[in-house]
N, C-alpha and C. Protein backbone atom coordinates (compact mmCIF):
# COMPACT_ATOMS: atom_id res chain seq x y z
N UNK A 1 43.19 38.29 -27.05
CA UNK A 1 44.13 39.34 -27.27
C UNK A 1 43.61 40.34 -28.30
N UNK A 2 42.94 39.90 -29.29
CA UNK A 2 42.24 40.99 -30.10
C UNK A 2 41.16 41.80 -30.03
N UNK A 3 40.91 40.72 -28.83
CA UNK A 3 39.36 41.38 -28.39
C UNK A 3 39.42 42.90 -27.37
N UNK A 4 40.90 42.37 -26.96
CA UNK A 4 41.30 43.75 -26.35
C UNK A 4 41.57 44.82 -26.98
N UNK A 5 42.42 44.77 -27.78
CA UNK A 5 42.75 45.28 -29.22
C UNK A 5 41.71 46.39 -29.31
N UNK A 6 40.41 45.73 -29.94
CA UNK A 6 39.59 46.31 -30.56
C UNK A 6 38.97 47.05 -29.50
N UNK A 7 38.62 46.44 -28.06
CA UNK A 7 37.76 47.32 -27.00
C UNK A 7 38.95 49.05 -27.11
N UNK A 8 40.14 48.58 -27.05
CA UNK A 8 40.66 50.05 -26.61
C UNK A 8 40.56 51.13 -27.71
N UNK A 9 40.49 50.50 -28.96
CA UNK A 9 40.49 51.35 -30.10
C UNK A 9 39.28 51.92 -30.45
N UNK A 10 37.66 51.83 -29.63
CA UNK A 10 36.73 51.82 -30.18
C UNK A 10 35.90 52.46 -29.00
N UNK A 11 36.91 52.97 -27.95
CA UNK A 11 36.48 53.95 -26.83
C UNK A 11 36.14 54.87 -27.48
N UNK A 12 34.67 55.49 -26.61
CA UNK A 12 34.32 56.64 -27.03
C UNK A 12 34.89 58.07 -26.64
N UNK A 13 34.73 59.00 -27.46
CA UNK A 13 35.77 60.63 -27.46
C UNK A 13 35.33 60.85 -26.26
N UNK A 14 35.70 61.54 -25.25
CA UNK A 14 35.45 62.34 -23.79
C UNK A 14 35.08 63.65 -24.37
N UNK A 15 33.88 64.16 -23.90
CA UNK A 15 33.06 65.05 -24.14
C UNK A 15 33.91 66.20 -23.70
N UNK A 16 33.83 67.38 -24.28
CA UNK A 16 34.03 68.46 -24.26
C UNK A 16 33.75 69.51 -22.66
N UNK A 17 34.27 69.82 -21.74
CA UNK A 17 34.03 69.87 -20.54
C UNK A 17 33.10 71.42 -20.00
N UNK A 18 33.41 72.18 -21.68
CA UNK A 18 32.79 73.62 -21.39
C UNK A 18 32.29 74.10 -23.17
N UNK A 19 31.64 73.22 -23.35
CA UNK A 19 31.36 73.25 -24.62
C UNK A 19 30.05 73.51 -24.46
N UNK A 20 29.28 73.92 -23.51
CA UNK A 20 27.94 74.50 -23.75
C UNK A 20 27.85 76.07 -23.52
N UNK A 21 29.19 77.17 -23.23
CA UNK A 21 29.24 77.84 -23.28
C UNK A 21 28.95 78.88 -24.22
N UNK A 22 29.44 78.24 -25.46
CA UNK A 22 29.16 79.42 -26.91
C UNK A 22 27.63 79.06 -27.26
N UNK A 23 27.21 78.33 -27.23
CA UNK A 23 25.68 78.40 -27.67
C UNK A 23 24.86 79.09 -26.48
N UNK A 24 25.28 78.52 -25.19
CA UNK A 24 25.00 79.61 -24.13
C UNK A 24 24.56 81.19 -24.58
N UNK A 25 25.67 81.58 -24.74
CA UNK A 25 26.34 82.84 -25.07
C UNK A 25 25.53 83.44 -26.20
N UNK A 26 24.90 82.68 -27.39
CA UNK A 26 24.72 83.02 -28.35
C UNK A 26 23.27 82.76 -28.25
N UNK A 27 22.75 82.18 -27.82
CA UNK A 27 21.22 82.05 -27.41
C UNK A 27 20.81 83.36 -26.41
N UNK A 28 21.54 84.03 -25.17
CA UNK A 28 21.43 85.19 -24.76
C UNK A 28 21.35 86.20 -25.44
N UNK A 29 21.77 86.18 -26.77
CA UNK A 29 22.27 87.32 -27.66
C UNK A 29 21.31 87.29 -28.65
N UNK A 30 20.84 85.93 -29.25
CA UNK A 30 20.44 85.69 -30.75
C UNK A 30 18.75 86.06 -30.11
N UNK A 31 18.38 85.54 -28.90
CA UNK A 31 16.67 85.20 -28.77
C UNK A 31 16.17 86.39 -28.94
N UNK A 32 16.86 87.38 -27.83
CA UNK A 32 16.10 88.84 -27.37
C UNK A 32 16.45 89.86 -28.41
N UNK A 33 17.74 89.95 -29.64
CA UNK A 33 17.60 90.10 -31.05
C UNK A 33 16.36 89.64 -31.39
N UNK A 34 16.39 88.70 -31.66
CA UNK A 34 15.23 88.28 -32.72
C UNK A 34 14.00 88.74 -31.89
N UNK A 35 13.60 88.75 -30.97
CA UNK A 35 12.37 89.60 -30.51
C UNK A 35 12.01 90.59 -30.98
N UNK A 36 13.43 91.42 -30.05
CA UNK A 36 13.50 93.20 -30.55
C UNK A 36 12.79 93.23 -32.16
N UNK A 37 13.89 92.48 -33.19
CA UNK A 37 13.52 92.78 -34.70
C UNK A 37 12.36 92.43 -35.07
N UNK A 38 11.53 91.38 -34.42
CA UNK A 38 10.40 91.12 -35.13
C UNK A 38 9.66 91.95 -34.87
N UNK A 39 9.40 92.75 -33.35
CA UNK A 39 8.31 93.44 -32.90
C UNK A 39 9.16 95.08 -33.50
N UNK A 40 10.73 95.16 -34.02
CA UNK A 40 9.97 96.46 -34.74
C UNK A 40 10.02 96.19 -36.60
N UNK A 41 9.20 94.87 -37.06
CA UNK A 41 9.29 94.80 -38.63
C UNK A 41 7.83 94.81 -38.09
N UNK A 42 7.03 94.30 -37.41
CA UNK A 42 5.62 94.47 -37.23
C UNK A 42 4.92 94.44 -38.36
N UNK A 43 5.05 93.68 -39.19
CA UNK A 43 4.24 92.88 -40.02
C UNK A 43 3.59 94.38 -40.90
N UNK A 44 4.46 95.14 -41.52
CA UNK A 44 3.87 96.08 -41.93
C UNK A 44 3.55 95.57 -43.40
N UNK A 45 4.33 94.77 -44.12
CA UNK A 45 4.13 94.98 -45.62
C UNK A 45 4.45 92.80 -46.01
N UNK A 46 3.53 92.41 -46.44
CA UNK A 46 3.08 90.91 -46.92
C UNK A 46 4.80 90.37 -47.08
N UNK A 47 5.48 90.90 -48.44
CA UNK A 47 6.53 90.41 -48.85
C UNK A 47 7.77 90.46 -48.07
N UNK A 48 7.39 91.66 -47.63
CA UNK A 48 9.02 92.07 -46.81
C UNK A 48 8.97 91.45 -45.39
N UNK A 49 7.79 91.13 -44.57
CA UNK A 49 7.80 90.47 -43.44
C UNK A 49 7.74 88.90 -43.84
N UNK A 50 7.45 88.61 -45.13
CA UNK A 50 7.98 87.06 -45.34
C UNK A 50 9.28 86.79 -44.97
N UNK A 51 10.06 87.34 -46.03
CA UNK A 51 11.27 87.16 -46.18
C UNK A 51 12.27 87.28 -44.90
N UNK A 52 12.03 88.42 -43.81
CA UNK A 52 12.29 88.79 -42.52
C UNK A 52 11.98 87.26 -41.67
N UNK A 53 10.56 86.85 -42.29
CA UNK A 53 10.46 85.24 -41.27
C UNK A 53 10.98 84.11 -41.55
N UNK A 54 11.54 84.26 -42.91
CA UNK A 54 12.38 83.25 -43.02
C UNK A 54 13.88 83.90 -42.45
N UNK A 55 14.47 84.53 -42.47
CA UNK A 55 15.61 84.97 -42.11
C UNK A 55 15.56 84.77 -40.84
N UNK A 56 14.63 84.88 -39.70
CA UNK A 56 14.77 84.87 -38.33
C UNK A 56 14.65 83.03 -38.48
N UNK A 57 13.86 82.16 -38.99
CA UNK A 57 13.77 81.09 -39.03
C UNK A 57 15.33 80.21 -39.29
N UNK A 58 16.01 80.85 -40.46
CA UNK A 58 17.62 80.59 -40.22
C UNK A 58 18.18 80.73 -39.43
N UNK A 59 18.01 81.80 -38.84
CA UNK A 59 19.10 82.42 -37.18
C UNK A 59 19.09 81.37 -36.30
N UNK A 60 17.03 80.80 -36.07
CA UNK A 60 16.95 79.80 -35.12
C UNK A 60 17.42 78.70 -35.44
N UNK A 61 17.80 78.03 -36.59
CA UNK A 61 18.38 76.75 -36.67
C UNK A 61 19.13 76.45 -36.96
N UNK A 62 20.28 77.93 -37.25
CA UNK A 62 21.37 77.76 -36.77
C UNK A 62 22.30 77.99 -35.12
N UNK A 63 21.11 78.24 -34.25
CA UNK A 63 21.13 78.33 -33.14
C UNK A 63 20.80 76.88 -32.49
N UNK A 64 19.60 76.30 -33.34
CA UNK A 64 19.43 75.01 -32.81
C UNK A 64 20.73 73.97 -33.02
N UNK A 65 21.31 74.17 -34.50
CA UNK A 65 22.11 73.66 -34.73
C UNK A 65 23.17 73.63 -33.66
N UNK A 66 23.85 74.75 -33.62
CA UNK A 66 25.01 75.01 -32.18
C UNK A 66 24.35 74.45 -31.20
N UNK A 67 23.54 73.84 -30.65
CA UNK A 67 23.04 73.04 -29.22
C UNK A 67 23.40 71.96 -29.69
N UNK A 68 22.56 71.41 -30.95
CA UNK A 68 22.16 70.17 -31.31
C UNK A 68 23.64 69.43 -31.63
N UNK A 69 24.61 70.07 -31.61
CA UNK A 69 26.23 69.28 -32.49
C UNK A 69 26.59 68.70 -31.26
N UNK A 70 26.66 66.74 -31.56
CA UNK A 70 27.35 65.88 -30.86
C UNK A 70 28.52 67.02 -29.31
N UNK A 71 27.99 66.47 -28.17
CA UNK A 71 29.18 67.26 -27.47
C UNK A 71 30.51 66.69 -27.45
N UNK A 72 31.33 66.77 -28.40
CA UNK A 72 32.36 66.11 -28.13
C UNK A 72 33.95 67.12 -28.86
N UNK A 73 35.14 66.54 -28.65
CA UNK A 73 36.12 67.09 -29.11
C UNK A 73 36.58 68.08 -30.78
N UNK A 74 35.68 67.07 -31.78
CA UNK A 74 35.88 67.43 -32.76
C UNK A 74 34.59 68.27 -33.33
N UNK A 75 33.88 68.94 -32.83
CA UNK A 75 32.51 69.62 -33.57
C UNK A 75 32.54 70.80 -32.69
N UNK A 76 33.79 71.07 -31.73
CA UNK A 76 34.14 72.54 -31.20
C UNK A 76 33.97 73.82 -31.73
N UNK A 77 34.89 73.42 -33.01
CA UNK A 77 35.17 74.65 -34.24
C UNK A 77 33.19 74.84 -34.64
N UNK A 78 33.01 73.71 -35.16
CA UNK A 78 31.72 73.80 -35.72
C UNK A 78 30.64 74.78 -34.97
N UNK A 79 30.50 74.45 -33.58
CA UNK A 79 29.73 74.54 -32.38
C UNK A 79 29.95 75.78 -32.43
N UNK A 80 31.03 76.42 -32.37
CA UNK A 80 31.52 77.80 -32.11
C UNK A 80 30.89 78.77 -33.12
N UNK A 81 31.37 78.08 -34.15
CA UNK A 81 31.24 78.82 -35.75
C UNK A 81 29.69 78.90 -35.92
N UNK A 82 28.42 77.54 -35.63
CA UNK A 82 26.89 78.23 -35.36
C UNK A 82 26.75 79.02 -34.39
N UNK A 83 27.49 78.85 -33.79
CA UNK A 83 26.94 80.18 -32.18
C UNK A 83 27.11 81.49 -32.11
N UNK A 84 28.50 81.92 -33.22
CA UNK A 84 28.65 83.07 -33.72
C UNK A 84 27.79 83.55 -35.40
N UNK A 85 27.53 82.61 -35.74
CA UNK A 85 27.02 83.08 -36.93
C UNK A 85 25.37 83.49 -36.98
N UNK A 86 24.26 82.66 -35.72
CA UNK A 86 23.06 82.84 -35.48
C UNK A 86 22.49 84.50 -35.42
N UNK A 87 23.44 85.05 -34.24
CA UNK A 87 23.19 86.46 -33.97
C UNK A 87 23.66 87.72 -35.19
N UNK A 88 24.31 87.00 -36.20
CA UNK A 88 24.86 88.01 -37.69
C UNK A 88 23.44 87.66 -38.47
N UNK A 89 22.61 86.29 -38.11
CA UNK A 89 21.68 85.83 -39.08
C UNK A 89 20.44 86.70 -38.81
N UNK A 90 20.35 87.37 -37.76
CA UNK A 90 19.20 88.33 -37.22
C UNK A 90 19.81 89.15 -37.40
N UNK A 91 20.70 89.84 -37.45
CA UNK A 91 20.81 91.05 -37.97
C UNK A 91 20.85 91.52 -39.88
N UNK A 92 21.42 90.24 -40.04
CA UNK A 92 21.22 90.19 -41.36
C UNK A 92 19.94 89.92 -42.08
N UNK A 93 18.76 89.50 -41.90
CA UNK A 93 17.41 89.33 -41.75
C UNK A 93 16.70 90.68 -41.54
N UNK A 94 17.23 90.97 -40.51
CA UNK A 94 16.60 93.00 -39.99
C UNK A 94 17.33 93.80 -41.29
N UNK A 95 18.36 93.49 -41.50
CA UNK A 95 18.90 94.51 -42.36
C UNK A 95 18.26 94.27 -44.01
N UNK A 96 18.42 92.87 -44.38
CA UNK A 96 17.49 92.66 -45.80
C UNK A 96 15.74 93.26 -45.68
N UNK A 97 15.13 93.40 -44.54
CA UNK A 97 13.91 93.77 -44.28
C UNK A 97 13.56 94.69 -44.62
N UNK A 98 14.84 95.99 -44.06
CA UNK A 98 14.41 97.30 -44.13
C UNK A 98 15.13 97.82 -45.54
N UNK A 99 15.81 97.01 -46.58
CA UNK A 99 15.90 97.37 -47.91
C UNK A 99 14.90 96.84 -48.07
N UNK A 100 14.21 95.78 -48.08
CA UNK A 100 12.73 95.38 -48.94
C UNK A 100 11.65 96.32 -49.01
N UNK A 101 11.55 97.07 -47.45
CA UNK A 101 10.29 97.82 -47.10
C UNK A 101 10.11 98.60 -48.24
N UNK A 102 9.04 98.92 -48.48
CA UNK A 102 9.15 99.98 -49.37
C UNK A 102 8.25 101.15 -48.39
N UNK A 103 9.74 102.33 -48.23
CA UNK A 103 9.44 103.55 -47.11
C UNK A 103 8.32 104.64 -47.83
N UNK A 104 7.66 105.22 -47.49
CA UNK A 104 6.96 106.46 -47.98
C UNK A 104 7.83 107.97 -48.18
C-alpha cells in the first residue's frame, strides 16, 4: 500500500507540449543579428571588438540556455524570459561597441 503511495507521488511532470517555440523564435532572430553585427564591427579596433565578442558570446548562451532548460511545466517563464532576452543581448553588445569605437 505504500509502495503505491510513493509510485503516484513521484510521477514525472508531462512535458510542455509547445515549449520549443520561443527559443525557436528567438534563435531565428538572435543568429542572423549576431551575424549582421559582427560582419559590420569587422574587427576594426583590438579593445572594442573584444568586448563586442564577449557580448555576442552572452547572447549565445543565453540562447543556448533557452534550448538547454529541462522541457517541462515549471522552467516556461524561465525558457521564455532566455529567448527574449538573447536578441536585446546582441543588440546590446552592437550598441556598447559603437560607444567603445573610437570614430575619426
Amino acid at each position: 500500500m505504500i509502495s503505491e503511495l510513493v509510485d503516484d507521488s513521484v510521477a514525472p511532470p508531462a512535458p510542455r507540449l509547445r515549449s520549443w517555440v520561443a527559443p525557436l523564435v528567438s534563435s531565428v532572430i538572435t543568429l542572423p543579428a549576431a551575424l549582421l553585427a559582427y560582419g559590420a564591427a569587422a574587427a576594426s579596433q583590438k579593445w572594442p571588438f573584444t568586448v563586442f565578442g564577449w557580448g555576442l558570446t552572452v547572447a549565445l548562451l543565453t540562447l543556448a540556455t533557452a534550448w538547454l532548460l529541462p522541457w517541462e511545466e515549471r522552467f516556461v517563464a524561465r525558457r521564455r524570459g532566455f529567448s527574449v532576452a538573447a536578441p536585446f543581448a546582441v543588440m546590446a553588445a552592437f550598441a556598447l561597441y559603437l560607444v567603445l569605437v573610437d570614430w575619426p
